[in-house]
N, C-alpha and C. Protein backbone atom coordinates (compact mmCIF):
# COMPACT_ATOMS: atom_id res chain seq x y z
N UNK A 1 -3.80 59.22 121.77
CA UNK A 1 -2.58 58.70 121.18
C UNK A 1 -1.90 59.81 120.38
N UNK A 2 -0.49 60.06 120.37
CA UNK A 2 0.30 60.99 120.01
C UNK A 2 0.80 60.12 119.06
N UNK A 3 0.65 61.07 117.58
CA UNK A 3 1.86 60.68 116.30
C UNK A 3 2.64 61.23 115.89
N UNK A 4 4.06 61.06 116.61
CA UNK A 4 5.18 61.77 115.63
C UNK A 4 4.96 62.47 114.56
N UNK A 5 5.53 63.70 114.68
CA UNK A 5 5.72 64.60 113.39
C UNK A 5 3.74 64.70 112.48
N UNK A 6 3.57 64.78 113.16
CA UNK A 6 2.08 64.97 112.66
C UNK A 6 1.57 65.75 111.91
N UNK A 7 0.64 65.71 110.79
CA UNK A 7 1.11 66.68 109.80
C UNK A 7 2.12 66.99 108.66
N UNK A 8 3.56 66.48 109.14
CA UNK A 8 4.38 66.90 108.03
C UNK A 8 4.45 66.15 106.77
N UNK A 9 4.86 66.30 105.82
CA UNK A 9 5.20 65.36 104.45
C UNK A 9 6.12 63.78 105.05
N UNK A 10 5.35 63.18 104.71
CA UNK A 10 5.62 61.80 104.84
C UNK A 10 7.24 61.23 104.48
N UNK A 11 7.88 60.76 105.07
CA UNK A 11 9.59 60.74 104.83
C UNK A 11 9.35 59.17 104.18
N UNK A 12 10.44 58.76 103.63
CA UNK A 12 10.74 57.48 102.78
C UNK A 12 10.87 56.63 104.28
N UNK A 13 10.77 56.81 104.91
CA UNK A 13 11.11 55.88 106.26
C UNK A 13 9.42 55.39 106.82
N UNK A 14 8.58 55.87 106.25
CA UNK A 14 6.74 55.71 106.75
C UNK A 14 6.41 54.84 105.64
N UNK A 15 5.81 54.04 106.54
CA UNK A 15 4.45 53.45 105.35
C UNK A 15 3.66 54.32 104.63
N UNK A 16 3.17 53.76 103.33
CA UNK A 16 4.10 52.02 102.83
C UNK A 16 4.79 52.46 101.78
N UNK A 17 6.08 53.70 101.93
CA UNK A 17 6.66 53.88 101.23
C UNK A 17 8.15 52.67 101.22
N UNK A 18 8.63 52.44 102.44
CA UNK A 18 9.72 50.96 101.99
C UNK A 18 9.03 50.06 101.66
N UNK A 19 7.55 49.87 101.95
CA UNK A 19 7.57 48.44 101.81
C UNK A 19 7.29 48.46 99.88
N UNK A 20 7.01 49.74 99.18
CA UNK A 20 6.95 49.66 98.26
C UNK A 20 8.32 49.56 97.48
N UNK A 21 8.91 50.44 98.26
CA UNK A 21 10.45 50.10 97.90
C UNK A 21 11.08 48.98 97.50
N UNK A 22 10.75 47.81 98.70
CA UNK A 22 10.58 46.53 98.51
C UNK A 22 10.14 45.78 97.56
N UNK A 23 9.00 45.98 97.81
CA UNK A 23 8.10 45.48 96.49
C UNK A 23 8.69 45.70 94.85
N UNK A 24 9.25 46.47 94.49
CA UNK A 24 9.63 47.00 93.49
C UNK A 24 11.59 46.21 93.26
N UNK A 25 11.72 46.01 94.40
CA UNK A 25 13.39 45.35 94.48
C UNK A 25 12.93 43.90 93.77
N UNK A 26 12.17 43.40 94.69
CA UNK A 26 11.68 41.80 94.48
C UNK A 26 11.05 41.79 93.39
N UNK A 27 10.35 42.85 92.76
CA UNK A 27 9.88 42.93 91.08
C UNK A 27 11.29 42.44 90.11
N UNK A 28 12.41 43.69 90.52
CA UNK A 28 13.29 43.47 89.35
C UNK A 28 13.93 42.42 89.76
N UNK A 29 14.20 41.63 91.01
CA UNK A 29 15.12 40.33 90.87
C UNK A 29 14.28 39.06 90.24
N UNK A 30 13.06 39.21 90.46
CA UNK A 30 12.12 38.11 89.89
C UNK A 30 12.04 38.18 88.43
N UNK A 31 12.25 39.39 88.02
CA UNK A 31 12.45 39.25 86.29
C UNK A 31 13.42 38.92 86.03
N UNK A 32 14.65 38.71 87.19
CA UNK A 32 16.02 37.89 86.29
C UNK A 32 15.80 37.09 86.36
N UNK A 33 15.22 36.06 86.47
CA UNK A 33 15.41 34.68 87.26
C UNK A 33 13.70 34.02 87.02
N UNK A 34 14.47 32.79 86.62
CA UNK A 34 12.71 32.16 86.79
C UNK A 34 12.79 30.90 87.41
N UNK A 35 13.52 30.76 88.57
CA UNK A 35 13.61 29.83 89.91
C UNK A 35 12.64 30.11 90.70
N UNK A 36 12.06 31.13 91.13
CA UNK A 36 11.35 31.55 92.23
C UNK A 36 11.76 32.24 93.31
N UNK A 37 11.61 32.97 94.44
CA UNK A 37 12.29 34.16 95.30
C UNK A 37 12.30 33.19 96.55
N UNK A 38 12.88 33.52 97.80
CA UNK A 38 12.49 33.83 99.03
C UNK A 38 12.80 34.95 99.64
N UNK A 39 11.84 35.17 100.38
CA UNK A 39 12.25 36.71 100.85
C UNK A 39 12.51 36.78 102.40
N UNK A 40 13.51 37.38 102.65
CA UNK A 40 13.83 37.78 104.24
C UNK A 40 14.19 38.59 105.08
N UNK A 41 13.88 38.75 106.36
CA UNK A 41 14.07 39.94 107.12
C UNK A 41 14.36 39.71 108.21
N UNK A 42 15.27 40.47 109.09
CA UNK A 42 15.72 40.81 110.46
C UNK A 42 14.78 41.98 111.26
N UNK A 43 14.34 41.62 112.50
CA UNK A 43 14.15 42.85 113.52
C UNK A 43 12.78 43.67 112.74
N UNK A 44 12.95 44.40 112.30
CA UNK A 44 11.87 45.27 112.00
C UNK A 44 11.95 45.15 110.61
N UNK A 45 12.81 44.60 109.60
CA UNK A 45 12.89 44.16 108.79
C UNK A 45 12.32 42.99 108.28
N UNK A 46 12.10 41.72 109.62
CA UNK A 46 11.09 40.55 109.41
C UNK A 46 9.28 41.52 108.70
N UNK A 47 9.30 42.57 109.81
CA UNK A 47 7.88 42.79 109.56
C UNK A 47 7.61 43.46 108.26
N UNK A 48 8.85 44.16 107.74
CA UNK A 48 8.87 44.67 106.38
C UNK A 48 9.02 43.37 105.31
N UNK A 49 9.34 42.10 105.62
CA UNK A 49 9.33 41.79 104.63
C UNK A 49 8.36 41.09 104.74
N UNK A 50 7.73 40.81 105.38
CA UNK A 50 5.94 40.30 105.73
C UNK A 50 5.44 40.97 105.37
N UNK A 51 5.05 42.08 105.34
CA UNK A 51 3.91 42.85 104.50
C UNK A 51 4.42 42.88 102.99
N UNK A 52 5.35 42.97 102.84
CA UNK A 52 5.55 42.90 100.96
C UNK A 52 5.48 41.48 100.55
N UNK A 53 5.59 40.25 101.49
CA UNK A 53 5.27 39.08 101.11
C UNK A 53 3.84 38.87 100.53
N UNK A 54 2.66 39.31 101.76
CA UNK A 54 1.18 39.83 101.30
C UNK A 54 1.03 40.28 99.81
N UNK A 55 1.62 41.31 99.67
CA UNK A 55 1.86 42.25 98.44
C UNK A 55 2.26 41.25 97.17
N UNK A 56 3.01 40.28 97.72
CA UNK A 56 3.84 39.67 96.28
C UNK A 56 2.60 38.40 95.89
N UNK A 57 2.24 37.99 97.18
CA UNK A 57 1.17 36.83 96.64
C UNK A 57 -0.16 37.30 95.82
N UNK A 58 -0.67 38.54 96.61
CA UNK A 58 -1.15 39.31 95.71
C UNK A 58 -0.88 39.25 94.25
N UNK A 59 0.08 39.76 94.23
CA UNK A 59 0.70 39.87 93.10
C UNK A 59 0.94 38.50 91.61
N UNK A 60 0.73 37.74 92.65
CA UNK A 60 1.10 36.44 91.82
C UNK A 60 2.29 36.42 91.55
N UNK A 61 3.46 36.97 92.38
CA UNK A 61 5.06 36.53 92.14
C UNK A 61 5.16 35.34 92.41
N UNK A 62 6.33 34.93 91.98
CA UNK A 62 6.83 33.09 92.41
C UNK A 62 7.65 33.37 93.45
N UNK A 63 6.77 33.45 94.83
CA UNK A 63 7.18 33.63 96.00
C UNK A 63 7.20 32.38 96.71
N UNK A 64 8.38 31.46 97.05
CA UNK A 64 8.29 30.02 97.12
C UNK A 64 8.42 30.14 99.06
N UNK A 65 8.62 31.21 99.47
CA UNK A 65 8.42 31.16 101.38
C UNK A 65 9.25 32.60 101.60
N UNK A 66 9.01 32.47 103.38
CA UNK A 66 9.73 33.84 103.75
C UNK A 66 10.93 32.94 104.87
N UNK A 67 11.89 34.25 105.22
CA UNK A 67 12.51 33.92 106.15
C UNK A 67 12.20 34.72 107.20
N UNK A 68 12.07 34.63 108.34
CA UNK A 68 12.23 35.95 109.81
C UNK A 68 12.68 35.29 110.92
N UNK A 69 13.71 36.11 110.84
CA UNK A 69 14.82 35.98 112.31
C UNK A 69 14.32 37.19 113.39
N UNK A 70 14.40 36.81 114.54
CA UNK A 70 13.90 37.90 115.71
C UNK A 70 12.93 39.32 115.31
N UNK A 71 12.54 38.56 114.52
CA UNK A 71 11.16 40.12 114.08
C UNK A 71 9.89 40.19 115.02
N UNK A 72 9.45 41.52 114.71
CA UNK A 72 7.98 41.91 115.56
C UNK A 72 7.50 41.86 113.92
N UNK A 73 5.95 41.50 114.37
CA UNK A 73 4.80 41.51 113.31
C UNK A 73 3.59 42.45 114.01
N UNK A 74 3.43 43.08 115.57
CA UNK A 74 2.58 43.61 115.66
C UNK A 74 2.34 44.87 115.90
N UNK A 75 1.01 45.58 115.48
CA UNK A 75 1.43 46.95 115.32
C UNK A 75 1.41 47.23 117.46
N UNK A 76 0.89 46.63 118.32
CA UNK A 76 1.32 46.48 119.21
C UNK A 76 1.98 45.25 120.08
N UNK A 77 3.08 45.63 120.87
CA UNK A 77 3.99 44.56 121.04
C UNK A 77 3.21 43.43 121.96
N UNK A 78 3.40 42.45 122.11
CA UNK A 78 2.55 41.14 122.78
C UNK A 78 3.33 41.22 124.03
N UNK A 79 2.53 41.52 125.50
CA UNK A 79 3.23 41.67 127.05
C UNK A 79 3.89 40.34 127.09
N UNK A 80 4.98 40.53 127.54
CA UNK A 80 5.71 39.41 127.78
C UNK A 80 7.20 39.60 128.71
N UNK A 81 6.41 39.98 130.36
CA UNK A 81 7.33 40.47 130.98
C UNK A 81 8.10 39.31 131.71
N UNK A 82 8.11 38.27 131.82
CA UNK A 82 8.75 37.19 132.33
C UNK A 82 10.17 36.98 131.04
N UNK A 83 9.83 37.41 129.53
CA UNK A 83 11.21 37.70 128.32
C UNK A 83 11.97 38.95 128.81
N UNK A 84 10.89 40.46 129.23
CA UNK A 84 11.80 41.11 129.26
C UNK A 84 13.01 41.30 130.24
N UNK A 85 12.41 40.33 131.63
CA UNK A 85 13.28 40.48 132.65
C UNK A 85 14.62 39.83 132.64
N UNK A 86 14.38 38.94 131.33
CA UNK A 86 16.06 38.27 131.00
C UNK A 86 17.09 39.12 130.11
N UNK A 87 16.19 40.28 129.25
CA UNK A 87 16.86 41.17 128.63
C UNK A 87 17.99 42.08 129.20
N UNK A 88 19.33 42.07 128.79
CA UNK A 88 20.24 42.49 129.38
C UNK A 88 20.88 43.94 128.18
N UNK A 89 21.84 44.56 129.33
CA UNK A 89 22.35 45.80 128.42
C UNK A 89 21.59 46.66 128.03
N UNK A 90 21.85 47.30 126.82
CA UNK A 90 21.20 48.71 126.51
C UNK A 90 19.63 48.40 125.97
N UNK A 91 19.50 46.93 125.34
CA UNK A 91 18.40 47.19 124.84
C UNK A 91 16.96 46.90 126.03
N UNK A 92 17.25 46.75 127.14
CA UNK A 92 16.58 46.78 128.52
C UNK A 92 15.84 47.98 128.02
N UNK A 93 16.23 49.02 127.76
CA UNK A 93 15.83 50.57 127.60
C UNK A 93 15.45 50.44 126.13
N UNK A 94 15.97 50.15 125.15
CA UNK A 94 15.82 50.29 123.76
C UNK A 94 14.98 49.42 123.44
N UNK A 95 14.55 48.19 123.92
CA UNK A 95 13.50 47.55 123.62
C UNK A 95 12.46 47.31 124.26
N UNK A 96 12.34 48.26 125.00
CA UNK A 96 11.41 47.94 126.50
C UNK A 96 10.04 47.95 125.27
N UNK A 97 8.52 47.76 125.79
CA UNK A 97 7.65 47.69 125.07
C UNK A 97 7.25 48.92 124.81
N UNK A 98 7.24 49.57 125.39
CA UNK A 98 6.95 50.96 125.31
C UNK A 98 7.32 51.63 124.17
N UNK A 99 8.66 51.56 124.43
CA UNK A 99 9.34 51.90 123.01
C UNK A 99 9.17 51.46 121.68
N UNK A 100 8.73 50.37 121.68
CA UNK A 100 8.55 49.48 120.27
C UNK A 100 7.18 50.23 119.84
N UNK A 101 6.70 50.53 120.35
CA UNK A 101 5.02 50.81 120.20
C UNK A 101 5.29 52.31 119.95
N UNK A 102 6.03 53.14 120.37
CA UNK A 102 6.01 54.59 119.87
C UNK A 102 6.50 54.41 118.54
N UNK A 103 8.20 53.36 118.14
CA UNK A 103 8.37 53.12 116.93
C UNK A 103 7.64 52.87 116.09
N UNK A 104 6.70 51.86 116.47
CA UNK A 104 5.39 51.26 115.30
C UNK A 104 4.56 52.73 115.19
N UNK A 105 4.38 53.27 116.19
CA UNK A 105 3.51 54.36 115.73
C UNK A 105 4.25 55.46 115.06
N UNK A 106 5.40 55.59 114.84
CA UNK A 106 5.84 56.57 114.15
C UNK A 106 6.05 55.70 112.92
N UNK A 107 6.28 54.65 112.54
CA UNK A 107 6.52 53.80 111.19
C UNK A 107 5.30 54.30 110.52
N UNK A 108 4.06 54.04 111.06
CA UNK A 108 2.49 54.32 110.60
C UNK A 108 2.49 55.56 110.10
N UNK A 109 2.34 56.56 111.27
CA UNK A 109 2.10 57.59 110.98
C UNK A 109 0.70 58.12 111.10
N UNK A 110 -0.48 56.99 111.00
CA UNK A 110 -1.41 57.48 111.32
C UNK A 110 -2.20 56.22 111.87
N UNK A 111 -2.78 56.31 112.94
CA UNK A 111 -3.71 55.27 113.35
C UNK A 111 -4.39 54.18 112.49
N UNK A 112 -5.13 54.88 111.20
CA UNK A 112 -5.24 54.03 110.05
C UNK A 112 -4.29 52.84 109.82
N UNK A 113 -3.26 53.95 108.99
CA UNK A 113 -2.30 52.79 108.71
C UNK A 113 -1.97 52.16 110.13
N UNK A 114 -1.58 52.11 110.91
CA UNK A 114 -1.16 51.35 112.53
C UNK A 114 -2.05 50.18 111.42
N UNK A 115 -3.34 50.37 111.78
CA UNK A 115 -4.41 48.75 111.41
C UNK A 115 -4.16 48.17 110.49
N UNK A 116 -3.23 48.40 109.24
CA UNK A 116 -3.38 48.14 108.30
C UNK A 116 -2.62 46.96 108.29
N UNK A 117 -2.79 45.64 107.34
CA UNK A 117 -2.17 44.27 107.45
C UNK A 117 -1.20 44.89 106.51
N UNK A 118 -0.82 45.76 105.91
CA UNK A 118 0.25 46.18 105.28
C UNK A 118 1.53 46.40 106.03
N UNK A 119 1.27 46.92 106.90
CA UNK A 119 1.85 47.98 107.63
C UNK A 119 2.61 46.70 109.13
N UNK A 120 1.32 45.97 109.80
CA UNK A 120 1.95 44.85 110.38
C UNK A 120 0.82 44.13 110.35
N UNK A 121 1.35 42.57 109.73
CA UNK A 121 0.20 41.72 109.65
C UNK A 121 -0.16 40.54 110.48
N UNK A 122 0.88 41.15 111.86
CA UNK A 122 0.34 40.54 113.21
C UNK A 122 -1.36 40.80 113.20
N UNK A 123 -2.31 39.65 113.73
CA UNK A 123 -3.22 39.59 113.89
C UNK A 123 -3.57 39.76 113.12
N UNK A 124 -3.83 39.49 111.77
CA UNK A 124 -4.66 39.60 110.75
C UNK A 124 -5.01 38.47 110.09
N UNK A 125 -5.74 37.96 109.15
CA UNK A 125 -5.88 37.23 108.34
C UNK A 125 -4.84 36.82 107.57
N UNK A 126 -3.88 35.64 107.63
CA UNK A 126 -3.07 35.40 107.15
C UNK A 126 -2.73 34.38 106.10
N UNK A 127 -4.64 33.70 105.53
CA UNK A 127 -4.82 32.75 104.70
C UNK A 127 -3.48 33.11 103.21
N UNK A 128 -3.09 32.38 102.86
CA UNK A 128 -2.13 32.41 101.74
C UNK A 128 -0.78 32.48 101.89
N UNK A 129 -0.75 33.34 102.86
CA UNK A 129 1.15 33.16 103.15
C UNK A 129 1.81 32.51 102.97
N UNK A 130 3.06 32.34 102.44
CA UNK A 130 3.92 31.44 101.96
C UNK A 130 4.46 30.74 102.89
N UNK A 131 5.18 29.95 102.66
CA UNK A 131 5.75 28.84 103.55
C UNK A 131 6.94 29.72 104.33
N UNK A 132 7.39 29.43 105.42
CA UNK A 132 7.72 30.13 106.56
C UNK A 132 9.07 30.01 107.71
N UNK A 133 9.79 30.22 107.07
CA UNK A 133 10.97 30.49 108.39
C UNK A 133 10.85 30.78 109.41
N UNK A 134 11.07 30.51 110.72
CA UNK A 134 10.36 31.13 111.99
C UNK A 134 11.84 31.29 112.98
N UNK A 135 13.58 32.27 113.12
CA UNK A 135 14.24 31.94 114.13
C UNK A 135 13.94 32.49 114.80
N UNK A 136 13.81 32.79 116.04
CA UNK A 136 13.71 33.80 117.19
C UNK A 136 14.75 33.45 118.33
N UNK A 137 15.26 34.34 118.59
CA UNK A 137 15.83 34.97 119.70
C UNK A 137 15.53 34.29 121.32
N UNK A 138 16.23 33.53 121.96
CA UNK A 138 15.17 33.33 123.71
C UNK A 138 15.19 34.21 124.50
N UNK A 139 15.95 35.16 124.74
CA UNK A 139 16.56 36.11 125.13
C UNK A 139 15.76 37.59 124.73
N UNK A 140 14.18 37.78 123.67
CA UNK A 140 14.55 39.35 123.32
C UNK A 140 13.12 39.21 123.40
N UNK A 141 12.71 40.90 123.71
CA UNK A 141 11.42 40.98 124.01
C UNK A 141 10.83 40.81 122.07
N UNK A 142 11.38 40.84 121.35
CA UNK A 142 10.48 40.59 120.11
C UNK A 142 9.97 39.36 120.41
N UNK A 143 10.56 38.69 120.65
CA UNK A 143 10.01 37.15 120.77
C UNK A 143 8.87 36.99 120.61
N UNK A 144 8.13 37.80 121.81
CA UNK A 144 6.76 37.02 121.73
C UNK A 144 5.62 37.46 120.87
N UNK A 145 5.85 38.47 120.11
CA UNK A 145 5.78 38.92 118.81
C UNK A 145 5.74 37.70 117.80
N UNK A 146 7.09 37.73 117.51
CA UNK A 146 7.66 36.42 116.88
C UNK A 146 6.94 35.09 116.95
N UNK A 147 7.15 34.59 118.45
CA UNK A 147 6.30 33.19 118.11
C UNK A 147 4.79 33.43 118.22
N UNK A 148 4.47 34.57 118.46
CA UNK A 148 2.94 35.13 118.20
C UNK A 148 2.36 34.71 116.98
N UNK A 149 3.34 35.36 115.58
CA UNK A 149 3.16 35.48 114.51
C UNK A 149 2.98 33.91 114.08
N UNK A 150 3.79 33.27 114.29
CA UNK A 150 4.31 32.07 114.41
C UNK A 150 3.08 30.72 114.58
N UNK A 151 2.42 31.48 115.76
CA UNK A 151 1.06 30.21 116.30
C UNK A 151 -0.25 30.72 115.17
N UNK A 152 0.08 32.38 115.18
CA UNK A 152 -1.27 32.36 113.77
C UNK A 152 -1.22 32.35 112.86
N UNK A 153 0.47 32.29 111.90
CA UNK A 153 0.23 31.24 110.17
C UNK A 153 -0.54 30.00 110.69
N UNK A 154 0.33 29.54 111.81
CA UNK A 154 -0.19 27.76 111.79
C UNK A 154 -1.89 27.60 111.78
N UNK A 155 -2.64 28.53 112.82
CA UNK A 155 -3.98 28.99 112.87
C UNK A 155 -4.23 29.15 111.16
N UNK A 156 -3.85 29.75 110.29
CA UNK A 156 -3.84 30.20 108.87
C UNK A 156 -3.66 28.77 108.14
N UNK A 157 -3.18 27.96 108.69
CA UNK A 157 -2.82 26.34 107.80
C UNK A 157 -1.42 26.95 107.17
N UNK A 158 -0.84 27.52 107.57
CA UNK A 158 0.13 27.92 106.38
C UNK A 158 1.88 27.21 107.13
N UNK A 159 2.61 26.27 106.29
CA UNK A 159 3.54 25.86 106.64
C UNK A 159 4.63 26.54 107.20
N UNK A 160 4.80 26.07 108.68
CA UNK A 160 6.20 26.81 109.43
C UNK A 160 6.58 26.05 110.15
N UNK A 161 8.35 26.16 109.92
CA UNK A 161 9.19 25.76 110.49
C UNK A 161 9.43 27.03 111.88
N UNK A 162 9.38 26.82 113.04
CA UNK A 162 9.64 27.74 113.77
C UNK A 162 10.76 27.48 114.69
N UNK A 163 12.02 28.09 115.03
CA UNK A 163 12.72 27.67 116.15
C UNK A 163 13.27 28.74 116.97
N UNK A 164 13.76 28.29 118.15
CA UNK A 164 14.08 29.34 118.91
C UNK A 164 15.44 29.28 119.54
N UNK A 165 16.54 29.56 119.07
CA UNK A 165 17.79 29.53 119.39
C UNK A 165 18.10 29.86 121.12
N UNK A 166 18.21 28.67 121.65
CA UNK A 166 18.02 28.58 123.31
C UNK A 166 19.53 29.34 123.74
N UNK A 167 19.03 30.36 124.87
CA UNK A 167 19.93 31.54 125.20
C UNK A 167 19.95 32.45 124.59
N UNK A 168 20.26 31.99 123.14
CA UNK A 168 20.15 33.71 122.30
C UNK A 168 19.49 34.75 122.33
N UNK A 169 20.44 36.19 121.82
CA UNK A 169 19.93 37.14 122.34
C UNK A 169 19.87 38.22 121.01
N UNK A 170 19.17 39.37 120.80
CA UNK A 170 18.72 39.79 119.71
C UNK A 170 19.80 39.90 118.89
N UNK A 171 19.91 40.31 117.60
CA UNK A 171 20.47 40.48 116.86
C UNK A 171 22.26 39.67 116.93
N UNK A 172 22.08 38.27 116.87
CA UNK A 172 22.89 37.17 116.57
C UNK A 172 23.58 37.16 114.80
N UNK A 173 23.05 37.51 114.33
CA UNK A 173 23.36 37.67 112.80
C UNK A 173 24.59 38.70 112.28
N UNK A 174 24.49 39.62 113.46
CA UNK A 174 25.12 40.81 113.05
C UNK A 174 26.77 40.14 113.89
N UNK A 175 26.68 38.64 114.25
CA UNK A 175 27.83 38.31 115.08
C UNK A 175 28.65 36.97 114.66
N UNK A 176 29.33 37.53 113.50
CA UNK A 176 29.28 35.43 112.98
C UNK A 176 30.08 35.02 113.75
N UNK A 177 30.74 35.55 114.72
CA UNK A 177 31.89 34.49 115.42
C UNK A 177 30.85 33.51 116.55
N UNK A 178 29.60 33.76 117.11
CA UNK A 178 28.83 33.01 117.47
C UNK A 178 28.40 31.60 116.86
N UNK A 179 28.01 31.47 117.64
CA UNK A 179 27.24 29.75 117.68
C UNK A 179 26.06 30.03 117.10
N UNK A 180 25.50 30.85 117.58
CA UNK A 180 23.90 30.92 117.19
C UNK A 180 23.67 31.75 116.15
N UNK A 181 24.75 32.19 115.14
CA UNK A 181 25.05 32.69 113.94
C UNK A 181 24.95 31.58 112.82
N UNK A 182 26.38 30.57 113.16
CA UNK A 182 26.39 29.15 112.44
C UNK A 182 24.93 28.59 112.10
N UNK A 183 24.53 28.17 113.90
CA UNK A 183 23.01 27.35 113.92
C UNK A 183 22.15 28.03 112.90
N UNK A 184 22.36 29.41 112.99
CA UNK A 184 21.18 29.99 112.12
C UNK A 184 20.85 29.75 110.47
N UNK A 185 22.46 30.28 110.19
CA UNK A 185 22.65 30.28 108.90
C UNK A 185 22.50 28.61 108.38
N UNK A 186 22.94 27.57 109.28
CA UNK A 186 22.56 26.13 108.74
C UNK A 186 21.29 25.95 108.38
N UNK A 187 19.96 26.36 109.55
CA UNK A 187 18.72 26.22 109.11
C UNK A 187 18.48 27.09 108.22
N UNK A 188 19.00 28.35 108.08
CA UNK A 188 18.10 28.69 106.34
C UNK A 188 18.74 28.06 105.42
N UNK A 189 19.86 27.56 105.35
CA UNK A 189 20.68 26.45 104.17
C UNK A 189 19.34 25.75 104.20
N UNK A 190 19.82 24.78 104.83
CA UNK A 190 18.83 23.87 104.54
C UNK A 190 17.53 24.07 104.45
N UNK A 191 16.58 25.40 104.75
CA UNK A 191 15.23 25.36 104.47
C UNK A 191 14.89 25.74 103.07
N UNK A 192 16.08 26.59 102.61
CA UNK A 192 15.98 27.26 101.45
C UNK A 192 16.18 26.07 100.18
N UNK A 193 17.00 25.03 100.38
CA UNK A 193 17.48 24.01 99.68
C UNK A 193 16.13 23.12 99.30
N UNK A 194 15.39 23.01 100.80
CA UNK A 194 13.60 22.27 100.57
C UNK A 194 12.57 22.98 100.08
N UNK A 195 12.82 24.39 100.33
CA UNK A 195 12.18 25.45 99.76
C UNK A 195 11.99 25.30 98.33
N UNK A 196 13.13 25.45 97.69
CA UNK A 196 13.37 25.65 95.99
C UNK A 196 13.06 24.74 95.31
N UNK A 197 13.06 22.86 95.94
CA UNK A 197 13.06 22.16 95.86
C UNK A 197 12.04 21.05 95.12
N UNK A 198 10.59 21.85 96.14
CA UNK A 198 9.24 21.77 96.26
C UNK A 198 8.64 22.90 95.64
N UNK A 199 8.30 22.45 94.16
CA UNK A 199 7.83 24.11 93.80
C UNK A 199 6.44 23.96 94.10
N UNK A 200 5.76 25.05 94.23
CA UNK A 200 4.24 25.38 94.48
C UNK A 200 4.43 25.05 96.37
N UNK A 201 5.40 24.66 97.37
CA UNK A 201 4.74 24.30 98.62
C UNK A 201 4.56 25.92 99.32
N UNK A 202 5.03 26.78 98.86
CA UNK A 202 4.87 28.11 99.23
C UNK A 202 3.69 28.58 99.26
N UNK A 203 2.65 27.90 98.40
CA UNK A 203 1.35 27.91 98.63
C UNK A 203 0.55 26.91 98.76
N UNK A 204 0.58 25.87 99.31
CA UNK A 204 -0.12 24.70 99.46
C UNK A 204 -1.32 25.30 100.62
N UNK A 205 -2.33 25.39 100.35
CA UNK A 205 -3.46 25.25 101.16
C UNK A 205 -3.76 24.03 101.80
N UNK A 206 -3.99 24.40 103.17
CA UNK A 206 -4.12 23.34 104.13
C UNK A 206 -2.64 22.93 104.97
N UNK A 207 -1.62 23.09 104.38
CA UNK A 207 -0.36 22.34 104.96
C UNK A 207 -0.45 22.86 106.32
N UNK A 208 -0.25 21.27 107.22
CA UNK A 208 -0.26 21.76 108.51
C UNK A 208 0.95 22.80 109.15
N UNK A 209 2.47 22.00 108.55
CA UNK A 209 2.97 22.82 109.23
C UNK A 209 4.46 21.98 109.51
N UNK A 210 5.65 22.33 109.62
CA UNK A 210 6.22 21.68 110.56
C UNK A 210 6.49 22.28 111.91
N UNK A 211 7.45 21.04 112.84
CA UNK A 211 6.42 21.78 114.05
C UNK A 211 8.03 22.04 114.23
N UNK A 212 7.79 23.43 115.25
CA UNK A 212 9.17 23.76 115.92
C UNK A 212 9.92 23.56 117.05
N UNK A 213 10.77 24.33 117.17
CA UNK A 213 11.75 23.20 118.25
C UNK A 213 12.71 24.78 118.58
N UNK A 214 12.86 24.08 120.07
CA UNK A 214 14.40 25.01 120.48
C UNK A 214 15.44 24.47 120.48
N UNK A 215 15.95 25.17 119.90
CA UNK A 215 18.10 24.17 119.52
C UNK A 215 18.85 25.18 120.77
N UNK A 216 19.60 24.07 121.51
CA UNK A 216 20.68 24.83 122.30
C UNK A 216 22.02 24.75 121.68
């Protein structure tokens, strides 16, 4: 296995220098405020804000759930060539699996970190995690990443809402004149509203779960 830039001084772009970055953002907004956080992420950003979620429960922040829209959680991508053959346009090439997996390995930097539940906490032990946003994409090879992550909180007991915006295709967020922009932004309204709502369900041990659904 080949690692980018090997050897050189570690750039602010490698683990776990954002995710400390992170960590340190969600420090100072949690000292304004004594409501409680949720934290969220897009694309490779879901998986960054999953590992600083780890970090915050750790931590004992008042981390009341996460959000993740079309994110990967694993440090390798989950085969899922019957998704990629619906993938259209540039990211055919830009998201092929191949590619995701040289990215994860250059995020790392070193095989170590690759393993590390810091770094991606696909497949890992996921007892504690907070309560759980789940949108994904039907349309994008993260997906199966995504609802990967998705079947092992529930394995974890840990509460998730999971859905999968039927047709949609990656990065919907970055498009509000869409449909599947609206749909989106309605379900975190409203999850965030039950979220804040219910204090402590961000950590309820045992909660099965709610179960998910595809919206067309």
């Amino acid at each position: 296995m080949n690692w980018a830039f090997k050897g050189r001084t570690r750039s602010r772009a490698r683990f776990p220098l954002p995710m400390e970055d992170l960590l340190t953002a969600l420090q100072h907004v949690g000292s304004q405020t004594d409501g409680g956080l949720i934290l969220g992420g897009a694309s490779a950003g879901a998986c960054l804000a999953a590992s600083t979620a780890f970090r915050a429960v750790e931590m004992d922040l008042d981390l009341r759930g996460a959000i993740f829209t079309y994110g990967f959680f694993h440090a390798e991508h989950p085969r899922a060539p019957e998704i990629q053959r619906r993938v259209r346009g540039h990211r055919r090439l830009t998201h092929a699996r191949w590619v995701l997996n040289v990215l994860n390995r250059n995020y790392a930097g070193s095989e170590v970190a690759l393993r590390d539940r810091l770094a991606f906490p696909g497949g890992h032990d996921l007892s504690g995690f907070p309560s759980t946003l789940m949108i994904n994409a039907d349309n994008d090879v993260m997906r199966a990443s995504g609802d990967q992550f998705a079947a092992e909180l529930r394995g974890a007991r840990v509460d998730v809402e999971h859905h999968i915006l039927t047709g949609s295709r990656h990065a919907f967020l970055n498009q509000p004149r869409l449909d599947d922009f609206a749909k989106a932004i309605d379900l975190m309204a409203s999850w965030c509203t039950d979220a804040m709502a219910n204090e402590g369900a961000s950590h309820r041990p045992g909660s099965s779960g709610r179960r998910g659904r595809a919206l067309g």
